[in-house]
C-alpha atoms as a PDB file:
ATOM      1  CA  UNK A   1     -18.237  -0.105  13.110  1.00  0.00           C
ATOM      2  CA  UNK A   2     -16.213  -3.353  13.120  1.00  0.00           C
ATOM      3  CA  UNK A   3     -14.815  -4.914  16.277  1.00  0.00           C
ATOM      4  CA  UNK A   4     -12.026  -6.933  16.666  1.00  0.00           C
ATOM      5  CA  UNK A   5      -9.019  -7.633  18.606  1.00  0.00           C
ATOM      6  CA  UNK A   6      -5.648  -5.810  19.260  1.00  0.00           C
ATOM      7  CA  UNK A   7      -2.630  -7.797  20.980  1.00  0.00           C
ATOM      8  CA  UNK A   8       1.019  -7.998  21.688  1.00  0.00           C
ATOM      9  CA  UNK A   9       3.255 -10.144  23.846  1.00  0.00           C
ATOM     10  CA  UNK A  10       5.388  -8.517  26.014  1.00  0.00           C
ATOM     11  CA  UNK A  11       8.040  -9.693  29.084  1.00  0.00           C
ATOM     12  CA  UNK A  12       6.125 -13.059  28.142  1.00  0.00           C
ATOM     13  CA  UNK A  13       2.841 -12.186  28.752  1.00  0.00           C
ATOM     14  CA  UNK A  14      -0.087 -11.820  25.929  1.00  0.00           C
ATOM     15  CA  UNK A  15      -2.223  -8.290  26.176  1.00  0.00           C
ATOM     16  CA  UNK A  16      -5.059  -7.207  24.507  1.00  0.00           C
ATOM     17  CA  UNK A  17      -7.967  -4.608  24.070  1.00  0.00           C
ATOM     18  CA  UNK A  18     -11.159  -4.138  21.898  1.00  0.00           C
ATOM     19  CA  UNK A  19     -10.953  -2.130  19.596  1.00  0.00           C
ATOM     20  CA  UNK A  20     -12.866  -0.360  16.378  1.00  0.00           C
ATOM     21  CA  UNK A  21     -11.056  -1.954  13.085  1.00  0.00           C
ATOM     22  CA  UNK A  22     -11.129   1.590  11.375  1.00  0.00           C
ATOM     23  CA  UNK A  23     -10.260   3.479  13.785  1.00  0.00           C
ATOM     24  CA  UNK A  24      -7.132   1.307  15.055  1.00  0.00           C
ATOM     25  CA  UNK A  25      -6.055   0.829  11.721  1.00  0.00           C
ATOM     26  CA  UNK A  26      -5.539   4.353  11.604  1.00  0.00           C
ATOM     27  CA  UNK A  27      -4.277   5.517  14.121  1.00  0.00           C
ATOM     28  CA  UNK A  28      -1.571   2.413  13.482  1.00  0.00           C
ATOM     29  CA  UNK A  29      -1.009   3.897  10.000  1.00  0.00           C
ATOM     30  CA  UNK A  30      -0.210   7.454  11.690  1.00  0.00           C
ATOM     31  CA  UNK A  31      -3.996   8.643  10.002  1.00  0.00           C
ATOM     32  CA  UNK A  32      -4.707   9.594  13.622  1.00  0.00           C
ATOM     33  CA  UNK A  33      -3.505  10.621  16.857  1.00  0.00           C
ATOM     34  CA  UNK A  34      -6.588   9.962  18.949  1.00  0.00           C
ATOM     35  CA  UNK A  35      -7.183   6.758  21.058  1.00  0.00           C
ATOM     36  CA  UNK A  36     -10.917   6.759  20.181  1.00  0.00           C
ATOM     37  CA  UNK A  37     -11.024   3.402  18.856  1.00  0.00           C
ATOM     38  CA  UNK A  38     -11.328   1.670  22.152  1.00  0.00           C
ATOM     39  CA  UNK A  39     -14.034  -0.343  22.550  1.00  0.00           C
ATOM     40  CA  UNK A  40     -14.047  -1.441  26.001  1.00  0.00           C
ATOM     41  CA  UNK A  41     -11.812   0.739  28.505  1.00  0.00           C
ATOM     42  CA  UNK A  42      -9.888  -2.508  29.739  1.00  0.00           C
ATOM     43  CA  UNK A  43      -6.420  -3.963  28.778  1.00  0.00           C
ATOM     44  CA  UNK A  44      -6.989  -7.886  28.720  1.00  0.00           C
ATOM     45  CA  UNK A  45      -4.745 -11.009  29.340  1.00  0.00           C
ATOM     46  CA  UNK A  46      -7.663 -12.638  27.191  1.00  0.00           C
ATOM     47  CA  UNK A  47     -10.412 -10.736  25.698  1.00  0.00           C
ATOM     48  CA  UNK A  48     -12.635 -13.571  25.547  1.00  0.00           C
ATOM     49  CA  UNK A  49     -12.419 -15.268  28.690  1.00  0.00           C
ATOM     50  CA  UNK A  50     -12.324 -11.495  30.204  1.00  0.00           C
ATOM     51  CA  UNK A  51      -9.203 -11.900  32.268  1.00  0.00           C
ATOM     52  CA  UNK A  52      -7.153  -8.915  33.454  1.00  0.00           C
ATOM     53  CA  UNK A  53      -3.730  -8.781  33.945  1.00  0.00           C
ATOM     54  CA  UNK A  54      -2.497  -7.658  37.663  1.00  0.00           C
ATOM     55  CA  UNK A  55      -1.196  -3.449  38.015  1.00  0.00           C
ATOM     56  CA  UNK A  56       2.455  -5.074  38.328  1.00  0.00           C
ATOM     57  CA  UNK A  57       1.869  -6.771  34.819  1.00  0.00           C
ATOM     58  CA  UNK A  58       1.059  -3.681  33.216  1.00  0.00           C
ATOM     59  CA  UNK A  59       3.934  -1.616  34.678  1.00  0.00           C
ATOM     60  CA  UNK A  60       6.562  -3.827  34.128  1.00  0.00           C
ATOM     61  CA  UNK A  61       5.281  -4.695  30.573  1.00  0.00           C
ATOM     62  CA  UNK A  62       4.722  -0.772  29.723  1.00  0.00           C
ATOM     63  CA  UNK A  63       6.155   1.394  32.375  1.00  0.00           C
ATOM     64  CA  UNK A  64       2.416   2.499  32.825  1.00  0.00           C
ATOM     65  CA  UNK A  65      -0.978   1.102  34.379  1.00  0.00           C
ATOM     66  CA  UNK A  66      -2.927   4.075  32.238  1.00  0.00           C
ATOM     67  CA  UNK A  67      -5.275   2.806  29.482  1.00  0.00           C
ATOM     68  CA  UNK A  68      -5.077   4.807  26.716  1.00  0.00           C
ATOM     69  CA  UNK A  69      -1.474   4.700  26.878  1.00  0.00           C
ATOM     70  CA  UNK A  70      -1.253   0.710  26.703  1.00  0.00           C
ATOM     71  CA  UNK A  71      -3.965   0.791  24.127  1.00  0.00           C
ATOM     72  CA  UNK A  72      -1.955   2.916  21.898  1.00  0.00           C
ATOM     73  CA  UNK A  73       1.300   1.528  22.442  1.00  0.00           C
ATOM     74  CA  UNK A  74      -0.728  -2.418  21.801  1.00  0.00           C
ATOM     75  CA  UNK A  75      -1.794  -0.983  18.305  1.00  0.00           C
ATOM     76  CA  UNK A  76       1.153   0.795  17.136  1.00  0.00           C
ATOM     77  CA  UNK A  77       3.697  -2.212  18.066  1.00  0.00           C
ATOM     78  CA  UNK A  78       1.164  -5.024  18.167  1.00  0.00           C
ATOM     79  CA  UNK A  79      -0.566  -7.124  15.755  1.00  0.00           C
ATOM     80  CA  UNK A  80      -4.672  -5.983  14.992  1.00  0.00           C
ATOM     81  CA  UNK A  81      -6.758  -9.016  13.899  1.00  0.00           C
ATOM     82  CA  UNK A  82      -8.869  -8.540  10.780  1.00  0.00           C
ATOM     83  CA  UNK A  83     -12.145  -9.802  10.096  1.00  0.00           C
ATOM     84  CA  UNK A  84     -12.673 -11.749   6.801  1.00  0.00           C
ATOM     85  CA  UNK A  85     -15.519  -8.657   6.128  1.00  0.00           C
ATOM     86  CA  UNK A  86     -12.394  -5.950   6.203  1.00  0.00           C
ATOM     87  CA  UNK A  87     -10.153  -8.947   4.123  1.00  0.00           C
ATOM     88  CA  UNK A  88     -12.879  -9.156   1.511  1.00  0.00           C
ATOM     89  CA  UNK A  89     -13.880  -5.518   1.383  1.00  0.00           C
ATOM     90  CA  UNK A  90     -10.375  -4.699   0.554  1.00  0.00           C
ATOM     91  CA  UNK A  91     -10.014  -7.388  -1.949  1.00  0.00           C
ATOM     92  CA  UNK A  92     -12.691  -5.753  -3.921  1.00  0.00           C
ATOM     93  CA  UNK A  93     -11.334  -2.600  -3.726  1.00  0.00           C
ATOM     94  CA  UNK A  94      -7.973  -3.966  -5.114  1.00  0.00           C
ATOM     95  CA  UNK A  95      -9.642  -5.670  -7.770  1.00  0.00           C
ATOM     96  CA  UNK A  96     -11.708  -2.274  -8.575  1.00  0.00           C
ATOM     97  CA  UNK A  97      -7.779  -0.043  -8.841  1.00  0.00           C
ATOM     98  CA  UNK A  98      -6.602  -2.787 -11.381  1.00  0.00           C
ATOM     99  CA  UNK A  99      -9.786  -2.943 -13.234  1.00  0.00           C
ATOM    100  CA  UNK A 100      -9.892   1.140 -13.362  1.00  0.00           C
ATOM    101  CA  UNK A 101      -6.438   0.948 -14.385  1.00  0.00           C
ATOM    102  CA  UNK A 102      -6.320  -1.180 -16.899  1.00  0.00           C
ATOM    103  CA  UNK A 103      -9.463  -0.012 -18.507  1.00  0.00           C
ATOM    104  CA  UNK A 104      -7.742   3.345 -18.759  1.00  0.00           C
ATOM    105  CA  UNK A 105      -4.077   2.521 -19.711  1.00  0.00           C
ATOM    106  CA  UNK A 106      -4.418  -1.346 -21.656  1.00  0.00           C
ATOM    107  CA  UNK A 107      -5.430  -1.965 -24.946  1.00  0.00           C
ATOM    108  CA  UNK A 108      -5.560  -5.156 -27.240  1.00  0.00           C
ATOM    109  CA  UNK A 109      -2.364  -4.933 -29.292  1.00  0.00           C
ATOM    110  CA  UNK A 110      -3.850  -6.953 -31.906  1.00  0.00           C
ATOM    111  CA  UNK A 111      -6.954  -4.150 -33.174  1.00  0.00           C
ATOM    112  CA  UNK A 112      -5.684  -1.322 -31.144  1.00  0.00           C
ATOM    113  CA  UNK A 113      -8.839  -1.090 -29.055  1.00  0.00           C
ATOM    114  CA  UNK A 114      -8.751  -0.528 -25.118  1.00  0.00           C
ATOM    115  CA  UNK A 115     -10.491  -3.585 -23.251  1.00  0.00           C
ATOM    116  CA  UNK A 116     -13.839  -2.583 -21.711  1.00  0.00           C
ATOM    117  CA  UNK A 117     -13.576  -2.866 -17.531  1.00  0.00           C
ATOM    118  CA  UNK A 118     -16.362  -5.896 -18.017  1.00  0.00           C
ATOM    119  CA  UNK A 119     -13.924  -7.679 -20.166  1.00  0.00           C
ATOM    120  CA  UNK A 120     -10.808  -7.112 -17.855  1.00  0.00           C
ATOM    121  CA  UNK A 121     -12.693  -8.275 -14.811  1.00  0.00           C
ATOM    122  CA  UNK A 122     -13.784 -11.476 -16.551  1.00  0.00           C
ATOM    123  CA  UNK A 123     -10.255 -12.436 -17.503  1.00  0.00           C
ATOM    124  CA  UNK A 124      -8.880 -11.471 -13.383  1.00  0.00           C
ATOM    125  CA  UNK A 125     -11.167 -14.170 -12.544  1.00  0.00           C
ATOM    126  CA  UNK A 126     -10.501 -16.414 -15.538  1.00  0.00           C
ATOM    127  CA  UNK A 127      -6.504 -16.079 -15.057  1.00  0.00           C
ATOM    128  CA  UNK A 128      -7.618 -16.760 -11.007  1.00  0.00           C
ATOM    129  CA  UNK A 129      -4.881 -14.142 -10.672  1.00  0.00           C
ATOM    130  CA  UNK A 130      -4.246 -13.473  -6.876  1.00  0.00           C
ATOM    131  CA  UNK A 131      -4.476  -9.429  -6.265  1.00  0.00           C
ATOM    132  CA  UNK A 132      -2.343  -9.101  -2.787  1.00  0.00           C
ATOM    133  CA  UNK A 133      -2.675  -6.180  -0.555  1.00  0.00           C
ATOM    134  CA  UNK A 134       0.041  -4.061  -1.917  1.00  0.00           C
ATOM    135  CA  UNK A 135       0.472  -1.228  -4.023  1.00  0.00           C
ATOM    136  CA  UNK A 136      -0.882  -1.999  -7.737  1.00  0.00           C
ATOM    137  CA  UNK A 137       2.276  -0.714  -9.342  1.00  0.00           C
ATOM    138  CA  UNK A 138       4.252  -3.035  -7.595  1.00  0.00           C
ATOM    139  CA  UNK A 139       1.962  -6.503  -9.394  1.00  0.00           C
ATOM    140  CA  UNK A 140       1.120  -4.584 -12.426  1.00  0.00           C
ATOM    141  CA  UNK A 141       3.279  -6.301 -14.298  1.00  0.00           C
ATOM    142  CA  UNK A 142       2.669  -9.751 -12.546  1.00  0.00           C
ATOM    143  CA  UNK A 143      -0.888  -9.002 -13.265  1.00  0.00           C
ATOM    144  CA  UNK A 144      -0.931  -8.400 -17.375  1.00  0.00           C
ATOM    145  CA  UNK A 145       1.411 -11.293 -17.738  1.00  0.00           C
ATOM    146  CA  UNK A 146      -1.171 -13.751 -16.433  1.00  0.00           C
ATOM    147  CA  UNK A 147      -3.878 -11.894 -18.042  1.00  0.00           C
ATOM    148  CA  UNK A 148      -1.926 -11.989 -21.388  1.00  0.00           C
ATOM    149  CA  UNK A 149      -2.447 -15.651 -20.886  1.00  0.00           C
ATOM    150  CA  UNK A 150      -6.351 -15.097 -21.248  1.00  0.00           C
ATOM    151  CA  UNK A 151      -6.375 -12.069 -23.897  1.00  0.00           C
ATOM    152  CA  UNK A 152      -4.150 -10.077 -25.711  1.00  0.00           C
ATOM    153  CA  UNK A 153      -3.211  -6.818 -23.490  1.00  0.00           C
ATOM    154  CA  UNK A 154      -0.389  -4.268 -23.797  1.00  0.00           C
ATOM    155  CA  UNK A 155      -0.017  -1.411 -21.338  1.00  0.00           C
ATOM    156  CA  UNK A 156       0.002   1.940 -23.156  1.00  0.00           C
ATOM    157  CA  UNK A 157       3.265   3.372 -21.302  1.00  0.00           C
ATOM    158  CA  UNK A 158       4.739   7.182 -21.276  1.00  0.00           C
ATOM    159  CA  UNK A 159       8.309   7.464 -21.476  1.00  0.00           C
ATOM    160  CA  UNK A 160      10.299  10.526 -19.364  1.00  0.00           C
ATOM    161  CA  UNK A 161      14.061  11.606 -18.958  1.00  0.00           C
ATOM    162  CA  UNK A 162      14.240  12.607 -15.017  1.00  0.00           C
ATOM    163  CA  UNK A 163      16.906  14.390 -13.133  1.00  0.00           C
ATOM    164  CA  UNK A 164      16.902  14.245  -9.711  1.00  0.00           C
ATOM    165  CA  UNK A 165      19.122  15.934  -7.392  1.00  0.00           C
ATOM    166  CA  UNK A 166      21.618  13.869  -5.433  1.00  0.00           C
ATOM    167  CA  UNK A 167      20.193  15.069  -1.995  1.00  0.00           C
ATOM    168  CA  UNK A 168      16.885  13.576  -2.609  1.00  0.00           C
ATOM    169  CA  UNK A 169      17.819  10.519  -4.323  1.00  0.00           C
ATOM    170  CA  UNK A 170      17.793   8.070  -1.628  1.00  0.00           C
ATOM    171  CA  UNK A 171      14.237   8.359  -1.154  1.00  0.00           C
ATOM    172  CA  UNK A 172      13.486   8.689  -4.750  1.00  0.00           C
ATOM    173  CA  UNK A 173      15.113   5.596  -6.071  1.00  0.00           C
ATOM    174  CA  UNK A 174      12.604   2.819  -4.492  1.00  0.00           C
ATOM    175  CA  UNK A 175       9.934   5.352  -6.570  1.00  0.00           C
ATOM    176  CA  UNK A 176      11.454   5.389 -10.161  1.00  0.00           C
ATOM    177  CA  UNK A 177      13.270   1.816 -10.074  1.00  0.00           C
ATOM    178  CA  UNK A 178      10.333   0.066 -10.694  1.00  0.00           C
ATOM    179  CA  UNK A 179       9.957   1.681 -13.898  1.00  0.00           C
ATOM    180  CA  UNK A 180      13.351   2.218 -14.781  1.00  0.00           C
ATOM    181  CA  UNK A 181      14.924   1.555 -18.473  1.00  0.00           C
ATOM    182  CA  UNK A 182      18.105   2.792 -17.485  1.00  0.00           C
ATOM    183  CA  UNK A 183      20.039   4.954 -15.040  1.00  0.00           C
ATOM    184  CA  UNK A 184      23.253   6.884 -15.051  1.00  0.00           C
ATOM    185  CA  UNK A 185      25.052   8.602 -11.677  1.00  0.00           C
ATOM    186  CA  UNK A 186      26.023  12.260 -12.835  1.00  0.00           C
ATOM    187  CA  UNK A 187      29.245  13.389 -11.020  1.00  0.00           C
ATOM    188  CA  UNK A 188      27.793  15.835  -9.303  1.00  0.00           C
ATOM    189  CA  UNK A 189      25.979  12.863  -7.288  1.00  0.00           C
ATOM    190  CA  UNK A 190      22.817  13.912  -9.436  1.00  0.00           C
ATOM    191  CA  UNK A 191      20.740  10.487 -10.730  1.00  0.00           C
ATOM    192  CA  UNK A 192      19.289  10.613 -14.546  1.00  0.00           C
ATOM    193  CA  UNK A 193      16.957   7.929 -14.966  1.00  0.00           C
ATOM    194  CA  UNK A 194      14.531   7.020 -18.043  1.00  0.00           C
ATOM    195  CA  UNK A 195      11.565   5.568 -16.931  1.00  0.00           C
ATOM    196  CA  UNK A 196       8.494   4.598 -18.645  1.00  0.00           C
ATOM    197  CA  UNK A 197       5.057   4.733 -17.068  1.00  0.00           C
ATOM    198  CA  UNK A 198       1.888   2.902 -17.603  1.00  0.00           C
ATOM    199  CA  UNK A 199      -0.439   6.053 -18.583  1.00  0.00           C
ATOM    200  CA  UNK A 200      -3.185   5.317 -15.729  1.00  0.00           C
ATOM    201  CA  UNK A 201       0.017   5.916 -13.148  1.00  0.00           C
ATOM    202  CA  UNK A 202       1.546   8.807 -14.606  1.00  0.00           C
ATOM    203  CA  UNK A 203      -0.343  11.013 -12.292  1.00  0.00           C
ATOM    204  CA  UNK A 204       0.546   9.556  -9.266  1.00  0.00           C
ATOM    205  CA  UNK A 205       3.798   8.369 -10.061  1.00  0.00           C
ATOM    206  CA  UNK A 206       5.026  12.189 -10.199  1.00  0.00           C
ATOM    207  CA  UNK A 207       2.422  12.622  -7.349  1.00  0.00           C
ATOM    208  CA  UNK A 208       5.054  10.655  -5.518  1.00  0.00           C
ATOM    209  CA  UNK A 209       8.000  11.924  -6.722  1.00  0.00           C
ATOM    210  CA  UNK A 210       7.192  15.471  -6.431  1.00  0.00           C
ATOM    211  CA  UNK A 211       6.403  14.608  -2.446  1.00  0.00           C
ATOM    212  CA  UNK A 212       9.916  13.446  -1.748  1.00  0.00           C
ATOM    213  CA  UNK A 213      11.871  15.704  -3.556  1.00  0.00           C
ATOM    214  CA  UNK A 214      10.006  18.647  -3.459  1.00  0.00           C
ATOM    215  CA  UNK A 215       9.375  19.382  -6.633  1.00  0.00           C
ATOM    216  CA  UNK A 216      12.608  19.667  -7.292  1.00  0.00           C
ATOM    217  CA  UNK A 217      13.195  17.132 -10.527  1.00  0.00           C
ATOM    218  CA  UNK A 218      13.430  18.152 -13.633  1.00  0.00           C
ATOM    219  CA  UNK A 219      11.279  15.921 -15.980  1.00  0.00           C
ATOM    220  CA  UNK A 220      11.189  15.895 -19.816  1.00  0.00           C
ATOM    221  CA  UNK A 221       8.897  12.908 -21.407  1.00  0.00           C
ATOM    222  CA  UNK A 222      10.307  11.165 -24.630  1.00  0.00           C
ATOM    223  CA  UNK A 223       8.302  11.215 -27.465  1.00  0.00           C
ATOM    224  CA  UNK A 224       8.156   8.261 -30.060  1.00  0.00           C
ATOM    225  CA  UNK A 225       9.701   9.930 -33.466  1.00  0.00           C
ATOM    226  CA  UNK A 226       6.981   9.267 -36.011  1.00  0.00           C
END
């Protein structure tokens, strides 16, 4: 268990508690609903000089003087400080998605042979390519085009026709766009979008799909006339 600091400032006045990293991090992300990643049943003006604020501080800032309450209002709204440990832990596992990935999906377009993970991971740190905390399919591309710079990559892609119904297309479209070729609005408010996929995504990519619209598009994939 890692601890660290939650805080927010409200009416002017900075609050904090102690909290477990994990645990606040998920109840923040909506992972959980319980308030067990207190620490140390206190709110704080300033955790490390262990200064409370006054009753009238805490009511006026939160409408409440009850702990739990403030702690779990602090995390959800506030800001939770991470510790270079959590920063480099998740680093690694970033580094470990695109490495899985691309061992999986790229492939040297010059002899047709996939790259082995070893050889992928020396080029990330060759290229000095900067893996942020965000999705992979959202740098993917940002990723192979500095590492084309080091060796020759391609992404093996699948290509797929989707319809999907206009009710559910608002929440769909920040899914497919990314991977959009092309997209045409149906008159019946239904979207028809070709996409095309890096293999290694395909599963989640409809994983994601499926999720907001319930199953409900209809999917064909476009095969490559030999």
């Amino acid at each position: 268990m890692t601890q660290t600091t939650a805080r927010i400032k409200q009416h002017g006045k900075n609050f904090e508690i102690i909290v477990d990293l994990d645990g606040a991090l998920k109840f923040k992300g909506g992972e959980s609903s319980s308030v067990d990643f207190l620490e140390i049943d206190s709110i704080f003006s300033d955790s490390k000089k262990g200064f409370v604020p006054p009753k009238k501080d805490l009511e006026e800032a939160f409408g409440t003087t009850d702990v739990n309450s403030i702690a779990g209002k602090i995390v959800k709204s506030g800001e939770i400080l991470l510790t270079q440990e959590y920063r480099d832990e998740k680093k690694e596992d970033k580094i470990k998605q695109v490495v899985d990935l691309l061992s999986k999906s790229a492939y040297d377009p010059k002899t047709g042979n996939p790259h082995t993970p070893d050889r992928i991971k020396n080029a990330l740190e060759q290229a000095h390519i900067n893996i942020k905390n965000i999705p992979i399919e959202n740098q993917i591309k940002d990723i192979i085009a500095e590492l084309s710079k080091i060796i020759p990559i391609k992404m093996e892609e699948k290509r797929f026709e989707i319809i999907i119904p206009a009710i559910y297309t608002g929440q769909a479209y920040g899914i497919v766009n990314q991977y959009k070729e092309d997209e045409t609005w149906l008159n019946n408010g239904d979207l028809r979008v070709n996409v095309h996929v890096p293999s290694g995504m395909v599963f989640s990519f409809f994983d994601k799909l499926n999720s907001v619209t319930h199953g409900s598009a209809v999917t064909e994939e476009i095969r490559e006339e030999k």
